[in-house]
Protein backbone atom coordinates (compact mmCIF):
# COMPACT_ATOMS: atom_id res chain seq x y z
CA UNK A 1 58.88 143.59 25.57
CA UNK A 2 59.12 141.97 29.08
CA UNK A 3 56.67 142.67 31.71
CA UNK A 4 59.32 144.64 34.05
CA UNK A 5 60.65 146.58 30.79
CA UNK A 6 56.61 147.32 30.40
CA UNK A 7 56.61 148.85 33.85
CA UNK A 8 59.72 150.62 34.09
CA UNK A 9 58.12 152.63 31.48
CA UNK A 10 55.10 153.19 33.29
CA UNK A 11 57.04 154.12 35.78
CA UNK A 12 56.06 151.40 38.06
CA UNK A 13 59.33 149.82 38.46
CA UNK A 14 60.26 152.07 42.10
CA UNK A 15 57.55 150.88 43.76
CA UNK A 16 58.35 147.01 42.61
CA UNK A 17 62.05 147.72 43.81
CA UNK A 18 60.78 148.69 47.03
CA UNK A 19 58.60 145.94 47.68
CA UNK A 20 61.07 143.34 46.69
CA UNK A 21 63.40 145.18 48.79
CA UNK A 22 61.01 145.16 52.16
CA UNK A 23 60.16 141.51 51.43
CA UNK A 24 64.78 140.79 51.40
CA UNK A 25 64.22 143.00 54.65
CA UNK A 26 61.77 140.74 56.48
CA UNK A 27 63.23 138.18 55.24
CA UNK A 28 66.72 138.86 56.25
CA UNK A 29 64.67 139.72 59.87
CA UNK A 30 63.53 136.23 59.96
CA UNK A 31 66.54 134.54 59.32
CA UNK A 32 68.20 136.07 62.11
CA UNK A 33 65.91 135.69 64.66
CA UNK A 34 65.79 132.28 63.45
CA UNK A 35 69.13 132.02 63.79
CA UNK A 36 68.95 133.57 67.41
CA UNK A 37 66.47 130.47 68.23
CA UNK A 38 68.90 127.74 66.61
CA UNK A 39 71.73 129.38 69.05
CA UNK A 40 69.19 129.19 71.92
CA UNK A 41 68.08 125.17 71.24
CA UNK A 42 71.92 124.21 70.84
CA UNK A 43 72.57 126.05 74.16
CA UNK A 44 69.88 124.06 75.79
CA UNK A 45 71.16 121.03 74.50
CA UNK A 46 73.92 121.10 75.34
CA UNK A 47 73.13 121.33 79.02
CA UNK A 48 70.54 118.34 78.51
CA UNK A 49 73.91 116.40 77.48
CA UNK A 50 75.98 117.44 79.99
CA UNK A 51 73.14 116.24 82.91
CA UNK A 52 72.56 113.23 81.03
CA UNK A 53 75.87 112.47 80.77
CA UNK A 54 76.70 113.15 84.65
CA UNK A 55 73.41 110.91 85.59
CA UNK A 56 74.90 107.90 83.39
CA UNK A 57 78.27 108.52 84.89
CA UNK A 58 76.42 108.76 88.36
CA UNK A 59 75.21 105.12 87.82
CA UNK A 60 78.90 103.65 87.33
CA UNK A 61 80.30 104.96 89.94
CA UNK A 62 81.83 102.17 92.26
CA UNK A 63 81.11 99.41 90.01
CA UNK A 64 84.60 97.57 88.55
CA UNK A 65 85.60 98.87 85.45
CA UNK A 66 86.30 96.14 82.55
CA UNK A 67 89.86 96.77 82.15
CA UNK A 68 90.72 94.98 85.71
């Protein structure tokens, strides 16, 4: 006999249920608010790119291009 057929008839299987099921729970918690964070960091940048971008376009400007 396996150990969870051993406690489903001891009656102890609810309580496992319910703890595996809080665990998925905080779990599931975690993984969005990660998720939240990874939005946040791309967000941010992205903006980084954008000014970095503009300052090495900022240092070009007025010098001849190579295709002249």
């Amino acid at each position: 006999m396996s150990q969870l057929q051993g406690m489903e008839q001891q009656g102890h299987a609810a309580p496992v249920v319910l703890s595996s099921q809080a665990g998925l729970a905080r779990i599931q918690a975690a993984s969005q608010e990660n998720a939240q964070k990874i939005l946040a960091v791309q967000g941010e940048l992205s903006k980084a790119i954008q000014h970095i971008t503009a300052f090495l376009r900022s240092l070009t400007d007025g010098l001849p291009t190579s295709d002249n």
